[in-house]
C-alpha atoms as a PDB file:
ATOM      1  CA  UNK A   1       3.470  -5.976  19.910  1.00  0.00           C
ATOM      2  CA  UNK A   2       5.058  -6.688  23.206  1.00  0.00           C
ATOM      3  CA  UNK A   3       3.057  -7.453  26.092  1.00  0.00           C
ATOM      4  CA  UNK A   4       4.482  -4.661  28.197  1.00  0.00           C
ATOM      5  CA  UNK A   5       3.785  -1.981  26.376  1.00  0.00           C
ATOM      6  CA  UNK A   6       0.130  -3.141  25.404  1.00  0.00           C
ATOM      7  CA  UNK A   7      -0.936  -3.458  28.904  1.00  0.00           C
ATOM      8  CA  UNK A   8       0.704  -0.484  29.657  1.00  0.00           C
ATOM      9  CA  UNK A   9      -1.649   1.188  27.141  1.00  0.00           C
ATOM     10  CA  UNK A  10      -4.775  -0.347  28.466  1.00  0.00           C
ATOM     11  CA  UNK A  11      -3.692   1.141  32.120  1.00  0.00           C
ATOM     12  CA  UNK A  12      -2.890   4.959  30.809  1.00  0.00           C
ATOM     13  CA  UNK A  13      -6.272   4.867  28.804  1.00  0.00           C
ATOM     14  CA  UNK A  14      -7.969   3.954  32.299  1.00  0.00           C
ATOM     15  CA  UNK A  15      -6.102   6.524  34.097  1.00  0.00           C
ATOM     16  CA  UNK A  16      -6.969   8.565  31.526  1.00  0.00           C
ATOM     17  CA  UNK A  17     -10.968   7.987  32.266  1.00  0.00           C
ATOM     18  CA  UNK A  18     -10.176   8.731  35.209  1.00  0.00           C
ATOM     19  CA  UNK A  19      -8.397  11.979  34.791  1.00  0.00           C
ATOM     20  CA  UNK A  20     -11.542  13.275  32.600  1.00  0.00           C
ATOM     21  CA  UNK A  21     -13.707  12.688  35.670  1.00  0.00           C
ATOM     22  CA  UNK A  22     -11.921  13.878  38.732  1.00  0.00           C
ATOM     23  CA  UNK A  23      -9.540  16.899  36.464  1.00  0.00           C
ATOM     24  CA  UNK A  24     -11.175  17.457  33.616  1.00  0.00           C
ATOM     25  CA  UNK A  25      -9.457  20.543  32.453  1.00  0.00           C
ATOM     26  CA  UNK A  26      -5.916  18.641  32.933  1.00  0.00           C
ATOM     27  CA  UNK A  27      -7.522  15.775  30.563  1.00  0.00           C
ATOM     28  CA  UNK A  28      -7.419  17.945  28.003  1.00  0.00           C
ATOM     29  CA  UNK A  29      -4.844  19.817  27.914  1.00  0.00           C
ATOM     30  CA  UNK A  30      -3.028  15.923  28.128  1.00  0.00           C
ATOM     31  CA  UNK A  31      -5.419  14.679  24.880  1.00  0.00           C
ATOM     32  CA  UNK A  32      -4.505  17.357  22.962  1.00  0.00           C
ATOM     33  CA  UNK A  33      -0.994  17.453  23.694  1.00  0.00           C
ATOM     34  CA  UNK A  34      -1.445  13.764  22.427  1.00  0.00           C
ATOM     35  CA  UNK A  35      -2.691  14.308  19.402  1.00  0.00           C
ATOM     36  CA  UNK A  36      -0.576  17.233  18.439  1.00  0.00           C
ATOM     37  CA  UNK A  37       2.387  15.219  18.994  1.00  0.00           C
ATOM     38  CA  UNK A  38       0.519  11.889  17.747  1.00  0.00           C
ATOM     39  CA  UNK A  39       0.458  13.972  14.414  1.00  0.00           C
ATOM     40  CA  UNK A  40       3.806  15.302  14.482  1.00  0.00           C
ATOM     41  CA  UNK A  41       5.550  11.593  14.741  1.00  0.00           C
ATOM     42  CA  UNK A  42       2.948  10.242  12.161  1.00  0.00           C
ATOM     43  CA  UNK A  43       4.022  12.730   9.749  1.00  0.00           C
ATOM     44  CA  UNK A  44       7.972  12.389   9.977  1.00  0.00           C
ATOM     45  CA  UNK A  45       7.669   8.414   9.710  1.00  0.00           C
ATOM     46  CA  UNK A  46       5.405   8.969   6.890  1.00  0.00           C
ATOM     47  CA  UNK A  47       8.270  11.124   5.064  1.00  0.00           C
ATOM     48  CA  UNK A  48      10.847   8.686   6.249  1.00  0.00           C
ATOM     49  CA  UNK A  49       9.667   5.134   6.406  1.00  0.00           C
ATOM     50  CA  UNK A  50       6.181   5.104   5.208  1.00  0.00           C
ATOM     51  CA  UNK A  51       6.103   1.034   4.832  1.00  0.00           C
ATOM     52  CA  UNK A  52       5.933   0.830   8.749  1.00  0.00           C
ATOM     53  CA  UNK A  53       2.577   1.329   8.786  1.00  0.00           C
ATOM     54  CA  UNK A  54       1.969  -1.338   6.722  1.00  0.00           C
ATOM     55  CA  UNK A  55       4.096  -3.908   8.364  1.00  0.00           C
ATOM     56  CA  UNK A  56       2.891  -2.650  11.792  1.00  0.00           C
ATOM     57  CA  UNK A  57      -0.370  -2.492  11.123  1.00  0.00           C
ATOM     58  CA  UNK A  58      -1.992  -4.819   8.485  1.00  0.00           C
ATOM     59  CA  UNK A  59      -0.816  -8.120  10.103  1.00  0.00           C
ATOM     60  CA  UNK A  60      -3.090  -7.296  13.202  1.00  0.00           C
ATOM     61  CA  UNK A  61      -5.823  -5.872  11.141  1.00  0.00           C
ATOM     62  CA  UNK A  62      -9.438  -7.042  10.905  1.00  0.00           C
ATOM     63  CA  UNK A  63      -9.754  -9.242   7.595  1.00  0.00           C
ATOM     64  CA  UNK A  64     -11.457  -5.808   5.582  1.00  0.00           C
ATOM     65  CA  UNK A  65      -8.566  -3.177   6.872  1.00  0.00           C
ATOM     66  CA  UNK A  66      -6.000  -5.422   5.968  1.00  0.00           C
ATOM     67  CA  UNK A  67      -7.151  -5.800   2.403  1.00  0.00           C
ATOM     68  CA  UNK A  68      -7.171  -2.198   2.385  1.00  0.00           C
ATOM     69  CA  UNK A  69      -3.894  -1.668   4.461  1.00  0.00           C
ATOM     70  CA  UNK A  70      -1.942  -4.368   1.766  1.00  0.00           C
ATOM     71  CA  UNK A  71      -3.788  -2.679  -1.130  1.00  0.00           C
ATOM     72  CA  UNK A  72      -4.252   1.017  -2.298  1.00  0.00           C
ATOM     73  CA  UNK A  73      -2.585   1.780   1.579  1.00  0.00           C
ATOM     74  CA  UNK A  74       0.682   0.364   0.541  1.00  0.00           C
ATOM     75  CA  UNK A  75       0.547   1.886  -2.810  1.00  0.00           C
ATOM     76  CA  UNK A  76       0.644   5.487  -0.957  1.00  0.00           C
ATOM     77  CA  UNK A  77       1.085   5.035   2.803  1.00  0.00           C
ATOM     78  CA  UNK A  78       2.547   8.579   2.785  1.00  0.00           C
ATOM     79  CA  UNK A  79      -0.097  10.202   1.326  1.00  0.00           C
ATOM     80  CA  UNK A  80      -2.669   8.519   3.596  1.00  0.00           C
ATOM     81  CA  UNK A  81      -0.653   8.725   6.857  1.00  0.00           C
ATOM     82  CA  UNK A  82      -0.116  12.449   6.326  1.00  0.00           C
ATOM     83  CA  UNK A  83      -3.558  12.874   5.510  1.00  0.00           C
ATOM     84  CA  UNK A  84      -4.079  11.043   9.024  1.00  0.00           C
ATOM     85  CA  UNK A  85      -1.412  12.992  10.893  1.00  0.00           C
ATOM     86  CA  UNK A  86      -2.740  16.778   9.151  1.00  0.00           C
ATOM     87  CA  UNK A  87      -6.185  15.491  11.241  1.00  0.00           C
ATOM     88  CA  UNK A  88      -4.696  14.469  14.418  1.00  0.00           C
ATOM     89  CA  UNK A  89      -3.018  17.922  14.889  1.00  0.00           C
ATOM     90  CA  UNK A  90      -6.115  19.800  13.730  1.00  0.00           C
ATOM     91  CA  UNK A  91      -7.820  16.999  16.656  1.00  0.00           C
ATOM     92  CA  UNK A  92      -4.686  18.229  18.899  1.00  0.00           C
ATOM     93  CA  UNK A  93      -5.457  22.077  17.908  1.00  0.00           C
ATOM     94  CA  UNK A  94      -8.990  21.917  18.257  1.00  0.00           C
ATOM     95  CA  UNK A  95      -8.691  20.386  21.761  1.00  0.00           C
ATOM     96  CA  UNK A  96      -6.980  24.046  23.097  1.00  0.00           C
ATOM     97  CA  UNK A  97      -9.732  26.171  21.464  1.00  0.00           C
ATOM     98  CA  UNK A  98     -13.184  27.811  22.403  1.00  0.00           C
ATOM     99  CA  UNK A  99     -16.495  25.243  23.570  1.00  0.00           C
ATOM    100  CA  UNK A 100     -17.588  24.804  19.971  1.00  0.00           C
ATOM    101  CA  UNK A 101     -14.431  24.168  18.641  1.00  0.00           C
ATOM    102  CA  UNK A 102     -13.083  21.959  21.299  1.00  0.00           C
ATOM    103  CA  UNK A 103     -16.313  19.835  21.117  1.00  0.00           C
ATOM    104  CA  UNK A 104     -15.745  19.310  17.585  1.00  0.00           C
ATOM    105  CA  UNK A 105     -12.346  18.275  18.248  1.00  0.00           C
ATOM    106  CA  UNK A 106     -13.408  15.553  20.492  1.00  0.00           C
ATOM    107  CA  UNK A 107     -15.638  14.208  17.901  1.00  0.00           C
ATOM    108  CA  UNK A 108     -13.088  13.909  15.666  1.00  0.00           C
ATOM    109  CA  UNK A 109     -11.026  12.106  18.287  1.00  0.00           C
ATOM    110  CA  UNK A 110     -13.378   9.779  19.070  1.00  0.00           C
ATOM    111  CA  UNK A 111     -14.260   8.795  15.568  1.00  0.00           C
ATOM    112  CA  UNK A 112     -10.863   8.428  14.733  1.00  0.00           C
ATOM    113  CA  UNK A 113     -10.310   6.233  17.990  1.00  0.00           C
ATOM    114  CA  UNK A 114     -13.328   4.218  17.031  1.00  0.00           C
ATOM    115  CA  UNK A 115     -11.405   3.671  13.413  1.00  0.00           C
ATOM    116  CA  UNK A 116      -8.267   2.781  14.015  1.00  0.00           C
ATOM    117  CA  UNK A 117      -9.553   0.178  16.873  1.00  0.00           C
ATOM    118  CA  UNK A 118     -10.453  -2.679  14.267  1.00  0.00           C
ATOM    119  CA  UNK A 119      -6.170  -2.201  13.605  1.00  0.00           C
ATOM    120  CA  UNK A 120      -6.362  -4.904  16.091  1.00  0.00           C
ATOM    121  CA  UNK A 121      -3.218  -4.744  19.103  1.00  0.00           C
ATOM    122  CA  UNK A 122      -1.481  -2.740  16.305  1.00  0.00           C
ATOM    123  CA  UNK A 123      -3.229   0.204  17.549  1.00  0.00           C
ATOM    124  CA  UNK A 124      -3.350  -0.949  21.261  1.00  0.00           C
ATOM    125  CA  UNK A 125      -7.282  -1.733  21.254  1.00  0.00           C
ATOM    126  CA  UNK A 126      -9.365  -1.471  23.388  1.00  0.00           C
ATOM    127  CA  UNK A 127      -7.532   1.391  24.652  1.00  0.00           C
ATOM    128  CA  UNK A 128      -8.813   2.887  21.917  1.00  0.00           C
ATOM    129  CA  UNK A 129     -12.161   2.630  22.934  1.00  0.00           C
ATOM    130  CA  UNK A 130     -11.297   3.565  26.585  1.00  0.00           C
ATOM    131  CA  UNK A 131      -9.550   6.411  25.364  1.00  0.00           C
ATOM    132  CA  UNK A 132     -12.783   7.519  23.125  1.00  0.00           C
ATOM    133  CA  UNK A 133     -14.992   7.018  26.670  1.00  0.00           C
ATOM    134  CA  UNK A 134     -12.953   9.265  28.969  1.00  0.00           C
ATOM    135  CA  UNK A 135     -12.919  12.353  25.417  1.00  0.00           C
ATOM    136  CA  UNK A 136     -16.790  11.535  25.532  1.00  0.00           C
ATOM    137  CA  UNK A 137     -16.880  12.717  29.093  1.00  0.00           C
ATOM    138  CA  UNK A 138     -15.189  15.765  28.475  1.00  0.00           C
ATOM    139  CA  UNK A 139     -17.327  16.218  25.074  1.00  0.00           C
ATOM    140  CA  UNK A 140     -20.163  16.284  27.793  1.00  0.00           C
ATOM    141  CA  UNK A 141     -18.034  18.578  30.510  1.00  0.00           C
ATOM    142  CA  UNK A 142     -18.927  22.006  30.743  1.00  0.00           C
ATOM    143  CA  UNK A 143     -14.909  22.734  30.562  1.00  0.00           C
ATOM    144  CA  UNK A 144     -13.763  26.826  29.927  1.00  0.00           C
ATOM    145  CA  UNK A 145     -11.161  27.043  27.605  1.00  0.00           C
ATOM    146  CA  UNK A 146      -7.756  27.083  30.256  1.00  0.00           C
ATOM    147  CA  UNK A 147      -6.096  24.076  30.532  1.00  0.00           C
ATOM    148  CA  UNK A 148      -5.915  24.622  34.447  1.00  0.00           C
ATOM    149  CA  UNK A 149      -7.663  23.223  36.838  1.00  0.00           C
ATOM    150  CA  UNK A 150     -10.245  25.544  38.710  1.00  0.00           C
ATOM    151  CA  UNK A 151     -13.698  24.713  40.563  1.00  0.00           C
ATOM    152  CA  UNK A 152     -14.234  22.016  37.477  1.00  0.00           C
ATOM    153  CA  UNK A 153     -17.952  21.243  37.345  1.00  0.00           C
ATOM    154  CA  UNK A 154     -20.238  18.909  35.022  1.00  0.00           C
ATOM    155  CA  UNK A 155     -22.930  19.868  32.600  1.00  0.00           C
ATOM    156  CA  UNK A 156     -26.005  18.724  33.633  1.00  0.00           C
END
């Protein structure tokens, strides 16, 4: 990965932080947007050129992902990045819906940010991880459902 765009991604995911703290509401609607789209892409490179993912990724990989990337992933990276991509928009989705809902969607954001970090530069860690801080401060935000900003307050 270029160095350019790898810093870049550390500096959005501590903007990001950021964003969750000071406008929560406009965190959110960004995250999901993310995701949605995140999904979207995944999906129509998986139907069209589903060996990227393994070139892009296992290289960088921790020793145990790789295995698995150059293993049963390569054998169906399709099938597994769809099955990825079908979760990031249901993340994305999840993100725009009522408290319980929307809490469960940053769960699943975080744990997949927390799982794709050991992908190594491939998936731009740590921004990973930052990213997975600033959704854990909106899991804990008291947030109502619109996406724009009002008189935000924390949960205590």
């Amino acid at each position: 990965m270029p160095i350019a765009p790898y810093i870049g991604a550390q500096v959005i995911a501590v903007l990001f932080v950021s964003a969750t703290l000071r406008w929560p509401r406009i965190a959110r609607l960004l995250a999901g947007i993310s995701f949605i789209v995140a999904g979207g892409f995944n999906i129509s490179t998986a139907l069209s050129s589903p060996s990227l993912y393994v070139t892009g990724f296992g290289p960088h990989a921790l020793p145990i992902y790789r295995t698995f990337i150059y293993g049963v992933f390569a054998r169906h990276a399709a099938s597994f990045v769809i099955a990825i991509a079908l979760g990031q928009l249901i993340v994305g989705t999840a993100m725009f819906a009522h408290l319980r809902w929307r809490k469960l969607g940053y769960v699943g954001a975080i744990l997949f940010l927390v799982a794709i970090t050991p992908l190594g530069i491939g998936s731009a860690a740590p921004s990973t991880l930052i990213f997975a801080v600033g959704l854990a401060f909106l899991l804990r935000c008291d947030v109502k459902c619109s996406p724009v900003p009002r008189n935000t307050q924390f949960a205590d």
